[in-house]
Protein backbone atom coordinates (compact mmCIF):
# COMPACT_ATOMS: atom_id res chain seq x y z
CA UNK A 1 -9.76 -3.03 8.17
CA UNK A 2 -7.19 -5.73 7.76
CA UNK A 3 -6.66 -4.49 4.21
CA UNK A 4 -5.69 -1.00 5.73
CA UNK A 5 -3.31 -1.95 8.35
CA UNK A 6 -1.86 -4.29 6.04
CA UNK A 7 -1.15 -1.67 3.80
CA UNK A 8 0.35 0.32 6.46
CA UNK A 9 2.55 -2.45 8.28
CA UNK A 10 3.92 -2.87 4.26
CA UNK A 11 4.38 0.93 3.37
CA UNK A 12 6.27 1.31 6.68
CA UNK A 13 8.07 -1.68 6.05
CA UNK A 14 8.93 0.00 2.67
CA UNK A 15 9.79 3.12 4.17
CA UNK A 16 12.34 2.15 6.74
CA UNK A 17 14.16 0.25 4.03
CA UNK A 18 14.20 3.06 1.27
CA UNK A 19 15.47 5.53 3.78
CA UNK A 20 18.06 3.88 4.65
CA UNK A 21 19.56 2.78 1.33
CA UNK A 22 19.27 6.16 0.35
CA UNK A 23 20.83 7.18 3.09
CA UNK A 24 23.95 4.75 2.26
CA UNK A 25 23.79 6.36 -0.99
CA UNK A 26 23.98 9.59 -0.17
CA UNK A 27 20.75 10.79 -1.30
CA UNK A 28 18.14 12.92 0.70
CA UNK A 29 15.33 10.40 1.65
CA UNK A 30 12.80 13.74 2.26
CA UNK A 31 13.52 14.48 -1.48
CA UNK A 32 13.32 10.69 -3.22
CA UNK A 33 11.29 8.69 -1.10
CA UNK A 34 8.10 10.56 -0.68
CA UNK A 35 7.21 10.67 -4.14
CA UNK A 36 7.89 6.64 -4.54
CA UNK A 37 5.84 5.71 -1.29
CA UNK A 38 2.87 7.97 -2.05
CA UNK A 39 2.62 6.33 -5.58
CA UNK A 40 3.06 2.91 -3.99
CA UNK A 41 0.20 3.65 -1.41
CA UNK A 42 -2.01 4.27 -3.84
CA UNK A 43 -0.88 1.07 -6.26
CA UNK A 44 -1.48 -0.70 -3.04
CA UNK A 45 -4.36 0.45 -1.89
CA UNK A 46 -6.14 -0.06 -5.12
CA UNK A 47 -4.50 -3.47 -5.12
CA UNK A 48 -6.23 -4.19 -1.92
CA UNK A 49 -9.52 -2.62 -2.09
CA UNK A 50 -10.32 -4.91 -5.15
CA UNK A 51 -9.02 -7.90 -3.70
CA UNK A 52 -10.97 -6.97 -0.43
CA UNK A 53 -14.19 -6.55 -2.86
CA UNK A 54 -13.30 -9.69 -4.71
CA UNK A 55 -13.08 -11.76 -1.40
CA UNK A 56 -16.76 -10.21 -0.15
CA UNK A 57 -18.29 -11.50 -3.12
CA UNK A 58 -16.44 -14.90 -3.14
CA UNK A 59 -17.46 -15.54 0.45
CA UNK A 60 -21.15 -14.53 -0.81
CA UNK A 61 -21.43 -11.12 -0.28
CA UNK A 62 -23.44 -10.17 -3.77
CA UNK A 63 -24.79 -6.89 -2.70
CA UNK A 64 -25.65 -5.63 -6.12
CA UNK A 65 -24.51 -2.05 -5.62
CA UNK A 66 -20.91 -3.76 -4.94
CA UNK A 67 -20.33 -5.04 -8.43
């Protein structure tokens, strides 16, 4: 859970910034952004399911159909 709403708080974190600097560039956020944010929501996501794994199995969580 804390690795989804961190992932959330970041991509809208993200978001708001990229919008606006497009904005100030004259670009169409609905056009450019989208395809950046999905691709970093799944980069991230991946990022954090692993490390959310990683710390299950460091804390000694060794279920063996985890890894």
């Amino acid at each position: 859970m804390t690795a989804a709403l961190l992932q959330v708080l970041i991509l809208l974190y993200i978001a708001d910034w990229m919008v606006h600097w497009m904005w100030g560039r004259g670009l169409d956020p609905d056009n450019f952004s989208i395809p950046y944010l999905t691709a970093l929501g799944d980069l991230l996501g991946t990022g954090l399911l692993a490390l959310s794994f990683h710390v299950l199995w460091l804390i000694g969580d060794r279920d063996t159909d985890v890894g």
